[in-house]
Protein backbone atom coordinates (compact mmCIF):
# COMPACT_ATOMS: atom_id res chain seq x y z
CA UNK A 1 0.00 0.00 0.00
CA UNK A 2 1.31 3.40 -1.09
CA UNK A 3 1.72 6.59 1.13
CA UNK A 4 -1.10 7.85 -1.28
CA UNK A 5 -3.32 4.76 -0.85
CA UNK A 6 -2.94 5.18 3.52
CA UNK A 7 -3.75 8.92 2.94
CA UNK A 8 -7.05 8.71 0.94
CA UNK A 9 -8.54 5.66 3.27
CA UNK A 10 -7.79 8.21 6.29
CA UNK A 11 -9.47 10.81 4.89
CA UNK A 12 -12.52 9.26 5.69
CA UNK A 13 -12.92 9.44 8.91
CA UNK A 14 -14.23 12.60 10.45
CA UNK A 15 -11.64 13.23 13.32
CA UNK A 16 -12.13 17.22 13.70
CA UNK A 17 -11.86 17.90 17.47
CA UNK A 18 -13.97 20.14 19.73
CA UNK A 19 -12.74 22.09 23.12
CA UNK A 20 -16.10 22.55 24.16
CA UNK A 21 -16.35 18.80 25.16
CA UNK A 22 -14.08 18.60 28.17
CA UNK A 23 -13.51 15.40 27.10
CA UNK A 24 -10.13 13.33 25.37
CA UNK A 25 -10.60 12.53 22.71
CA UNK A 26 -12.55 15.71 22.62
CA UNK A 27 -14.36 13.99 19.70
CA UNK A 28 -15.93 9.96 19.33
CA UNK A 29 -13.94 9.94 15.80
CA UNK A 30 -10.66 10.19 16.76
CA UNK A 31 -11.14 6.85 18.93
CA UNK A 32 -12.54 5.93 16.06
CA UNK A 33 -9.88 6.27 13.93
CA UNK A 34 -7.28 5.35 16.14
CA UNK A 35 -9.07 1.73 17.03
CA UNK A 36 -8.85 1.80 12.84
CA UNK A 37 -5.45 2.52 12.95
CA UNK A 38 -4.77 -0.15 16.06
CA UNK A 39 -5.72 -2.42 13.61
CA UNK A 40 -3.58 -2.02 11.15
CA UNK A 41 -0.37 -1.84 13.02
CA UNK A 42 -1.31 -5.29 14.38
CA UNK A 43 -1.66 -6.38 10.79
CA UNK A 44 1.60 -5.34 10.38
CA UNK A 45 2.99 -7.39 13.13
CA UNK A 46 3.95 -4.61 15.34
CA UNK A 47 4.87 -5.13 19.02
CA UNK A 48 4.04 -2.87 22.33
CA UNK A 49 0.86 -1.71 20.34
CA UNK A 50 -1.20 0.17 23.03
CA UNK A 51 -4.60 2.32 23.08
CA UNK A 52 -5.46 3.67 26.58
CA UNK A 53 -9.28 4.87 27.08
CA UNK A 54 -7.72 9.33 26.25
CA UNK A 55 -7.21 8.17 22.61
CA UNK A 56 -3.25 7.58 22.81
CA UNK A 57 -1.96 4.69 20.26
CA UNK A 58 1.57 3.50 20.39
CA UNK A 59 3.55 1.05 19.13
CA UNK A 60 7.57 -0.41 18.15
CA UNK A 61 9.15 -1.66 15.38
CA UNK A 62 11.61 -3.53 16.94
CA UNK A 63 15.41 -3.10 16.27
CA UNK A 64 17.23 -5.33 13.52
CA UNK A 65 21.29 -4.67 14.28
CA UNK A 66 23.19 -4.99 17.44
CA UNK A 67 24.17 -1.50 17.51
CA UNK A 68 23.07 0.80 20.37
CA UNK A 69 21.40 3.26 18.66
CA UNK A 70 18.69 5.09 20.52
CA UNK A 71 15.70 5.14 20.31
CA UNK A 72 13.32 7.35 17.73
CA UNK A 73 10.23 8.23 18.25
CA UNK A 74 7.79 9.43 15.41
CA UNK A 75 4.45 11.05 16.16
CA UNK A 76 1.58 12.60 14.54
CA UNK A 77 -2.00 13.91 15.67
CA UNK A 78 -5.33 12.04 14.94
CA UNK A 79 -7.52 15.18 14.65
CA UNK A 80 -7.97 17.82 12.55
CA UNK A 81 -8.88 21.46 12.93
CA UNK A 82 -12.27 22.81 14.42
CA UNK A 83 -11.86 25.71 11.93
CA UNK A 84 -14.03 23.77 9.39
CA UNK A 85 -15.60 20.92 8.73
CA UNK A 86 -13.83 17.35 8.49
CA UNK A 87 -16.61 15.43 7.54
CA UNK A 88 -18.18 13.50 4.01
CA UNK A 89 -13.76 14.60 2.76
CA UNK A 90 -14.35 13.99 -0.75
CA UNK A 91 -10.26 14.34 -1.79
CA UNK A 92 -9.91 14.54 -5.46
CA UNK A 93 -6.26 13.86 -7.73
CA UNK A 94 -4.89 16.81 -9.83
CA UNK A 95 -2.30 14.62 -11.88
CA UNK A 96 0.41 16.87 -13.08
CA UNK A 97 -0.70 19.95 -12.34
CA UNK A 98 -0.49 22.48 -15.10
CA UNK A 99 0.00 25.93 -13.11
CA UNK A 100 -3.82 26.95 -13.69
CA UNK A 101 -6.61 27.64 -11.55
CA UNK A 102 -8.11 24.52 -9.81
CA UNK A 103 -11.99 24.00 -9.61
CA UNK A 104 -12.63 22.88 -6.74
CA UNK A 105 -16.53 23.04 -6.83
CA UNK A 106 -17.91 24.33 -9.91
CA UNK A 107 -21.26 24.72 -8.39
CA UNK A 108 -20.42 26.91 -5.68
CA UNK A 109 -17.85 28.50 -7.58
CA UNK A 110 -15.03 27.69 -5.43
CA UNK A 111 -11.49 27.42 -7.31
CA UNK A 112 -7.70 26.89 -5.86
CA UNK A 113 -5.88 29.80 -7.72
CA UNK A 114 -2.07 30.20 -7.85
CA UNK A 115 -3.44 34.18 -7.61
CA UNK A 116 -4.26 34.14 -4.35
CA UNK A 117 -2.03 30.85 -3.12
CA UNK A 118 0.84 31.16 -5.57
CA UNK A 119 2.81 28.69 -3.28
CA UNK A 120 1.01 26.50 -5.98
CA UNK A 121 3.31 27.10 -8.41
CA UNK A 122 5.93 25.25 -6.61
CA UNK A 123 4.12 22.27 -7.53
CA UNK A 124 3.82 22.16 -11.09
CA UNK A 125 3.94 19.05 -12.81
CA UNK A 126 2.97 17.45 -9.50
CA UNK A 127 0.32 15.40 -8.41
CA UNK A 128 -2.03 17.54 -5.78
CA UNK A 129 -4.69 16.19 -3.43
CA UNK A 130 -7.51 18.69 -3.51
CA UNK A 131 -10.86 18.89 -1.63
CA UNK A 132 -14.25 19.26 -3.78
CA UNK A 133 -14.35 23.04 -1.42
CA UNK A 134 -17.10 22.50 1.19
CA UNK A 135 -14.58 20.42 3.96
CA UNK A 136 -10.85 20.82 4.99
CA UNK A 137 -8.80 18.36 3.38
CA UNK A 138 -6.85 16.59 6.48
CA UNK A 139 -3.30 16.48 5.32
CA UNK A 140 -2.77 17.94 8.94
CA UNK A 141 -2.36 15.34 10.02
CA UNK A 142 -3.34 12.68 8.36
CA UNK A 143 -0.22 12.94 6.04
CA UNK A 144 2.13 12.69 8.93
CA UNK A 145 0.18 9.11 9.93
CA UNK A 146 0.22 8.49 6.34
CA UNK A 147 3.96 9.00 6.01
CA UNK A 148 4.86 7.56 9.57
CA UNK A 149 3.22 4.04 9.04
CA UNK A 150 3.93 3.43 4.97
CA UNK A 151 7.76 4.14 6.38
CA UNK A 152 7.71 1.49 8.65
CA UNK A 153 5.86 -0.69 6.20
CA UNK A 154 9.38 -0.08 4.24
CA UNK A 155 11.54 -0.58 6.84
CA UNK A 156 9.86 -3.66 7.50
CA UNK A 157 9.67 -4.75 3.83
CA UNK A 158 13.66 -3.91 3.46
CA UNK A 159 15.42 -5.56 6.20
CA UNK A 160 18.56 -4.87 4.60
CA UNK A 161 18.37 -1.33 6.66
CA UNK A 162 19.85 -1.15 10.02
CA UNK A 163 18.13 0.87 12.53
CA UNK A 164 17.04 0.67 16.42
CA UNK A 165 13.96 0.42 17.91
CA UNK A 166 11.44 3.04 16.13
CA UNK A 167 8.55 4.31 18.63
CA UNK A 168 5.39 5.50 16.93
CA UNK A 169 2.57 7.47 18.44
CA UNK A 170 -0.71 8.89 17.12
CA UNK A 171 -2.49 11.39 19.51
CA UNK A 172 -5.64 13.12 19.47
CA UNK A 173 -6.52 16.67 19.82
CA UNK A 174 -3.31 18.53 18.80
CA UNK A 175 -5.62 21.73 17.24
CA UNK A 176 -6.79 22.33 20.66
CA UNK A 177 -3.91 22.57 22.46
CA UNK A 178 -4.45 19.28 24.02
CA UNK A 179 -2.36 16.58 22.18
CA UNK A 180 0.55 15.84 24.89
CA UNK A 181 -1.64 16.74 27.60
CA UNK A 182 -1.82 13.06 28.66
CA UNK A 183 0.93 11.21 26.43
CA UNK A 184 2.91 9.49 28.39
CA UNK A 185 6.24 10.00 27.56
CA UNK A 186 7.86 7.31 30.10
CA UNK A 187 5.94 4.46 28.49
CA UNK A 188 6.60 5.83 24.69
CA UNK A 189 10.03 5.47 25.74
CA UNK A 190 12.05 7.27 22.71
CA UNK A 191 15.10 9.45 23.73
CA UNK A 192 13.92 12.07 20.83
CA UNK A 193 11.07 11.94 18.56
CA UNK A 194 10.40 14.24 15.30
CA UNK A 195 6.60 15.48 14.87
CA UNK A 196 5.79 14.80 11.76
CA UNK A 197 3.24 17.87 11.57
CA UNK A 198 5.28 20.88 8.81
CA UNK A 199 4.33 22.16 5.96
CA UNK A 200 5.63 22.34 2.63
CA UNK A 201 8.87 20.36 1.79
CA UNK A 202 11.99 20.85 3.37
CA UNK A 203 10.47 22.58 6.82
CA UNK A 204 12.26 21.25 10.19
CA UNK A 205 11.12 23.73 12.61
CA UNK A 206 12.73 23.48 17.07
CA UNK A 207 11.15 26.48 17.72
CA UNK A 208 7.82 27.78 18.23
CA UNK A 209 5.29 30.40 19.40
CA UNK A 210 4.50 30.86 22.65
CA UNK A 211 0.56 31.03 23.33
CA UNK A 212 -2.15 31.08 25.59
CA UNK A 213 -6.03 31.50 24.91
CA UNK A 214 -7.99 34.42 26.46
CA UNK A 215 -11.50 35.01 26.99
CA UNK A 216 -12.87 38.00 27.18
CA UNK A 217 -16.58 38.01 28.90
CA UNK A 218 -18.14 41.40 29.01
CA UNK A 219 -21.53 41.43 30.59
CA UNK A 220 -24.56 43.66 29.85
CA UNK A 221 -27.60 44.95 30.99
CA UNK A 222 -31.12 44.49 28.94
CA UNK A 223 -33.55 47.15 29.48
CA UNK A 224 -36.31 47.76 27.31
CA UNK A 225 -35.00 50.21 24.30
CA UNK A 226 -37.79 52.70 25.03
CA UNK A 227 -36.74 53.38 28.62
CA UNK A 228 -32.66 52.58 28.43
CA UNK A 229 -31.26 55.96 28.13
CA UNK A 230 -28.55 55.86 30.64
CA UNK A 231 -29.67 51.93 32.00
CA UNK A 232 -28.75 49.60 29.42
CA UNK A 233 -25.52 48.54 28.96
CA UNK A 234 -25.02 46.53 25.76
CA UNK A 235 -22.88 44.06 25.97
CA UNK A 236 -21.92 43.44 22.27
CA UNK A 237 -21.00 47.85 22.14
CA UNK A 238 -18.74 47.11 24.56
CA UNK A 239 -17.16 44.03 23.34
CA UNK A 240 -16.41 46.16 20.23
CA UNK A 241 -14.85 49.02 22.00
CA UNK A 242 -12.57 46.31 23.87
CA UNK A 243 -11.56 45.03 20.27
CA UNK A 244 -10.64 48.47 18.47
CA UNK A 245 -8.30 48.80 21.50
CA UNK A 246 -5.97 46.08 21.03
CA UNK A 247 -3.36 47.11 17.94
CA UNK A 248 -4.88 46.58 14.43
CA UNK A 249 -1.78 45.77 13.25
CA UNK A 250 -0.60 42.84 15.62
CA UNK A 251 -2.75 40.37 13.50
CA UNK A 252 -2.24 37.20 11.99
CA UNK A 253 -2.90 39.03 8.96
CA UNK A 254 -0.23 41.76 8.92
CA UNK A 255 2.82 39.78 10.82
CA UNK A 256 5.43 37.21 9.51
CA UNK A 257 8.49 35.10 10.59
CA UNK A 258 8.91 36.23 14.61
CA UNK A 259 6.35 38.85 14.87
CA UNK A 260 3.45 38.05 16.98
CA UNK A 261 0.06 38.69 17.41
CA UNK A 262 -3.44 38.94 19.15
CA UNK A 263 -5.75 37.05 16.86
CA UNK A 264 -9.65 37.12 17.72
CA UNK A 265 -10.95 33.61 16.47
CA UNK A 266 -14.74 33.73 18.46
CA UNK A 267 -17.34 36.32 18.71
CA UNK A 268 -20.94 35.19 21.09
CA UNK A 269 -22.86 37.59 22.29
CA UNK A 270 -25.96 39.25 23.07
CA UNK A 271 -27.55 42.93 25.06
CA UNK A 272 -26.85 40.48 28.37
CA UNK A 273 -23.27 38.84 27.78
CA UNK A 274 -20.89 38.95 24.78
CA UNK A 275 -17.77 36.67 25.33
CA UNK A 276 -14.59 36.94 22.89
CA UNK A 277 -11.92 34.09 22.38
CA UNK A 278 -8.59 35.72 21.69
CA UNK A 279 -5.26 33.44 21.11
CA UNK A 280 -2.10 35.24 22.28
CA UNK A 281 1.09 34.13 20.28
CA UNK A 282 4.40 35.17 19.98
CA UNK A 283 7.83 33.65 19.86
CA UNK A 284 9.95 35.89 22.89
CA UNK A 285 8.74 34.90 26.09
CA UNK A 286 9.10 38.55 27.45
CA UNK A 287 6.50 39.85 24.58
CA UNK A 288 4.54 37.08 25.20
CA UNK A 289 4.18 37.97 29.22
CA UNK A 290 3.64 41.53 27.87
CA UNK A 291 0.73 40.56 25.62
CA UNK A 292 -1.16 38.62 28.23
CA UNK A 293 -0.60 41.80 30.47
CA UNK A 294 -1.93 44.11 27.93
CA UNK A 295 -5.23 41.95 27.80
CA UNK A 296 -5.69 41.83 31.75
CA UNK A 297 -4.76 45.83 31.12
CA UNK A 298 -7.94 46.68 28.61
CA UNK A 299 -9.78 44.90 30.78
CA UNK A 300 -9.58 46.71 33.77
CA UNK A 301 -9.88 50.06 31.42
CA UNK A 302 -13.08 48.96 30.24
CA UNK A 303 -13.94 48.48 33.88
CA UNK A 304 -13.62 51.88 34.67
CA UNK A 305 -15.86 53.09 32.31
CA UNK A 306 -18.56 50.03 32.67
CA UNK A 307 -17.73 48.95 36.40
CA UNK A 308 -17.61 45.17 36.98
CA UNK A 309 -18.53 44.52 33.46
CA UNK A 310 -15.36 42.88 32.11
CA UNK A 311 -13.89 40.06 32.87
CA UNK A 312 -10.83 37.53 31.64
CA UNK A 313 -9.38 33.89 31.79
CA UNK A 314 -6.20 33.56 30.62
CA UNK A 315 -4.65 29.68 30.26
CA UNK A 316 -1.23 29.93 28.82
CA UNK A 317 -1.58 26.30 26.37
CA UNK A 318 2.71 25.87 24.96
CA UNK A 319 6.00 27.42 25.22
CA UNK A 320 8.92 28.04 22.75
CA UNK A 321 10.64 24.44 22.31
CA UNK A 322 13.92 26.03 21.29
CA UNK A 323 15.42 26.24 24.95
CA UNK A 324 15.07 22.53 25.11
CA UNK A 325 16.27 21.59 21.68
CA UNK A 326 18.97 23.65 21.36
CA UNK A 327 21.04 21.39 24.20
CA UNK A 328 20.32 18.54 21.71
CA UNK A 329 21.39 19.89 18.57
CA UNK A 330 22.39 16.77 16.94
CA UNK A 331 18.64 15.96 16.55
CA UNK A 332 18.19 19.01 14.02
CA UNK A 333 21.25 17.47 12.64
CA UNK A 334 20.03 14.40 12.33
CA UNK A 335 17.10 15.62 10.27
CA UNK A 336 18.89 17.68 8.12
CA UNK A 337 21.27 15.06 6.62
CA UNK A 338 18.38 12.96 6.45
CA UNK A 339 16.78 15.21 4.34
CA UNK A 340 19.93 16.43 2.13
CA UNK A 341 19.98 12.42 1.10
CA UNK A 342 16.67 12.15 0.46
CA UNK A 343 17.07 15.43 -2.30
CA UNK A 344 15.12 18.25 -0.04
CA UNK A 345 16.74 21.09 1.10
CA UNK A 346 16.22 21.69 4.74
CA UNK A 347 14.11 25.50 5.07
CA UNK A 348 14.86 25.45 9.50
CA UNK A 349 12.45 28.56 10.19
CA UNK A 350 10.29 29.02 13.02
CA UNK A 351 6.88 27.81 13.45
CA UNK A 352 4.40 30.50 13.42
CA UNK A 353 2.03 27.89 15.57
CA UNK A 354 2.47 24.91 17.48
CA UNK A 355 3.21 21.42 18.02
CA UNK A 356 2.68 18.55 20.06
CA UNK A 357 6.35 18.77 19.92
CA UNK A 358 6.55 21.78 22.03
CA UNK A 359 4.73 20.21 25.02
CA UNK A 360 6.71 17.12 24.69
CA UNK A 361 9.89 18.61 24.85
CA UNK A 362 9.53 20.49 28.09
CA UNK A 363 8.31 17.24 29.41
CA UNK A 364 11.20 15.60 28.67
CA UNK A 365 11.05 14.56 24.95
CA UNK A 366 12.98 16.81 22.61
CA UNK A 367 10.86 16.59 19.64
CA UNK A 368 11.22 18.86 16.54
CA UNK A 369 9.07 19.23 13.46
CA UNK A 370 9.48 18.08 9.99
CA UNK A 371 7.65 18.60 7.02
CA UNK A 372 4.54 16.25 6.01
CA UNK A 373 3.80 18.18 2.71
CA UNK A 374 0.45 20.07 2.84
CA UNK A 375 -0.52 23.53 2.14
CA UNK A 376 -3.66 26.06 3.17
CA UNK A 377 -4.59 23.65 6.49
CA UNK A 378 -7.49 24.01 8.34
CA UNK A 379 -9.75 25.17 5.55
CA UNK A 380 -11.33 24.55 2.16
CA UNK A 381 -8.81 25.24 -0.19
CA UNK A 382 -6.02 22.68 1.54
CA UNK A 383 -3.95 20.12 -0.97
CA UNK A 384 -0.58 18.37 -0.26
CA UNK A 385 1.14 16.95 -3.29
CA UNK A 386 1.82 13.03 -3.00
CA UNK A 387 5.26 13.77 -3.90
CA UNK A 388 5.75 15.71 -0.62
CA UNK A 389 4.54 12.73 1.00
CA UNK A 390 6.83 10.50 -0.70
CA UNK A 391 9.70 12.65 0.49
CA UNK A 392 8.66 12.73 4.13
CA UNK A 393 8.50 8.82 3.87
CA UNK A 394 11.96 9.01 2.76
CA UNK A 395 13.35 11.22 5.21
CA UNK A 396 11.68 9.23 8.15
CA UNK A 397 13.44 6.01 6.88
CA UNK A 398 16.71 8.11 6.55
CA UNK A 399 16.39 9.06 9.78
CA UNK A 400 16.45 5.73 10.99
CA UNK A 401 19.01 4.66 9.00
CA UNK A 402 21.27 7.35 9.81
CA UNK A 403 20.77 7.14 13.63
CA UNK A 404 22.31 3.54 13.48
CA UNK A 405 25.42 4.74 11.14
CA UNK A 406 26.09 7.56 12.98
């Protein structure tokens, strides 16, 4: 079975995860999935293969050489992103892509345009995975499982390689902010581990934003219109003045590389209560402190104009991995090289989001990112090109390989 064939079949199933649940999995379908995936490691005569009730699969491909290599760990996340939905994917094969718009869904009139994603145009001649527009496609990260088990399908099919033991793990709830909540990194057992969780080709990324979610919960008072000069306070007016205050131009829209950013992604209110979910990112931990303070700030100035009316939760959710990688360079290192002999030149930038990587290395696991190949994640216009899987296939089998040389 091909990296391409693994990819499609996972497609079905609708893992998108929800942090309203208070529940891990947040979602039924990632269990789902991951009893699917259980499985088919079984089938594949893999040993230590482990589910635990939160949604956690494991599992080792034993060692074949005598040398003490260490041991790898490879992980990616079950779910995909609450941003849209991950339900009814109907993925569709652009076969050598000609550098032209993409039509998507000719009904609705939605089309993949190298005008408004010209990172297309890196692909040409390439084979794309597309969505028919009305879902996400899932290549985050359903291409990293994809990649991680047809590798050690190889491995196993070409015994000829040397490597140690190779840990896998598949966790739910990454796009919450919840995947290494509860993984146990004891029993997983790796001394390193890569996410496979990147974008295009050639990313290996050790460091990362800091972040925390905020919410903002204003509350109102409902009187009746006719009689509400100076008694109604409404709610959703001052929820708007709160969200002129923050700086227009620290947005997800208008920053890049290390800048970072308040980025409002949830708007529910009403005369009575308006609440607004804020993420808080940036890649200095000193900025970062001074975001969250500039939050709990505008706060307590709307207060003083609207007395007890506003009021804020801040949970910080990952730090910046780099201070624990950078001790443990030789695990970039490793990646690199693997990459340079698989023909993809490494692009080490930092990751303007998060990983499960960046929990797992402050608890004890370095664990930087590499590339799994897709593009435009989380929303309808996503596509990864099956020759970006390929490669990631390659460079997880070259990391193996090299571990044992080395």
């Amino acid at each position: 079975m091909t990296v391409t064939d693994r990819f499609l079949s996972y497609v079905a199933f609708d893992t998108q995860s929800d942090e309203l649940t208070n529940m891990t999995p947040s979602t039924p379908g990632q269990m789902i999935f991951a009893e699917y995936l259980k499985e088919q490691l079984e089938g594949m005569g893999l040993e230590d293969i482990s589910l635990d009730a939160n949604g956690y699969l494991m599992a080792t491909l034993p060692a074949n050489c005598d040398t003490d290599a260490p041991v790898i760990g490879f992980i990616a996340h079950l779910d995909t992103s609450p941003d849209m939905s991950g339900k009814h994917v109907k993925p569709r094969i652009v076969e050598g892509y000609d550098g032209l718009d993409i039509t998507l869904n000719e009904k609705e009139g939605i089309v993949l345009s190298p005008m408004e994603f010209p990172e297309l145009l890196n692909y040409v001649g390439q084979d794309l995975i597309v969505t028919d527009g009305t879902t996400l496609l899932g290549a985050d990260d359903k291409a990293g499982i994809a990649e991680i088990v047809t590798a050690v399908a190889y491995l196993q099919a070409h015994p000829e390689i040397k490597h140690g033991k190779i840990r896998i793990a598949f966790n739910p709830d990454e796009e919450i902010g919840q995947g290494a909540h509860k993984f146990d990194v004891a029993r997983f057992g790796a001394d390193f581990a890569y996410t496979m969780d990147g974008g295009a080709v050639g990313e290996l990324e050790f460091e990362n934003f800091n972040a925390a979610s905020a919410k903002v919960i204003i509350r109102g008072r409902n009187v009746h219109p006719g009689s509400a000069k100076h008694k109604m306070i409404n709610s959703m007016r001052v929820a708007t003045q709160f969200i002129v205050m923050l700086p227009r131009w620290e947005t997800p829209e208008h920053t890049e590389g290390y800048e970072g950013f308040y980025h409002l992604v949830g708007i529910e209110g009403s005369v009575e209560q308006t609440v607004l979910t804020y993420i808080i990112r940036d890649h200095d931990r000193a900025r970062f402190e001074s975001r969250k303070k500039e939050i709990e700030h505008l706060v307590r100035k709307t207060n003083t104009e609207y007395p007890g009316c506003a009021s804020v939760e801040i949970r910080d959710q990952y730090y910046n991995m780099r201070e624990k990688i950078e001790p443990v360079m030789h695990v970039v290192e490793l990646a690199e090289k693997a990459m340079l002999e698989a023909g993809v030149q490494p692009k080490v930038q930092p990751i303007r989001g998060g990983t499960d990587g960046a929990q797992l290395s402050f608890k004890g696991l370095p664990c930087p990112n590499i590339f799994a190949g897709g593009e435009n994640f989380h929303g309808r216009y996503e596509y990864v090109a099956i020759q970006s899987m390929e490669k990631a296939t390659d460079v997880i089998v070259n990391i193996c390989r090299l571990a044992v040389e080395k």
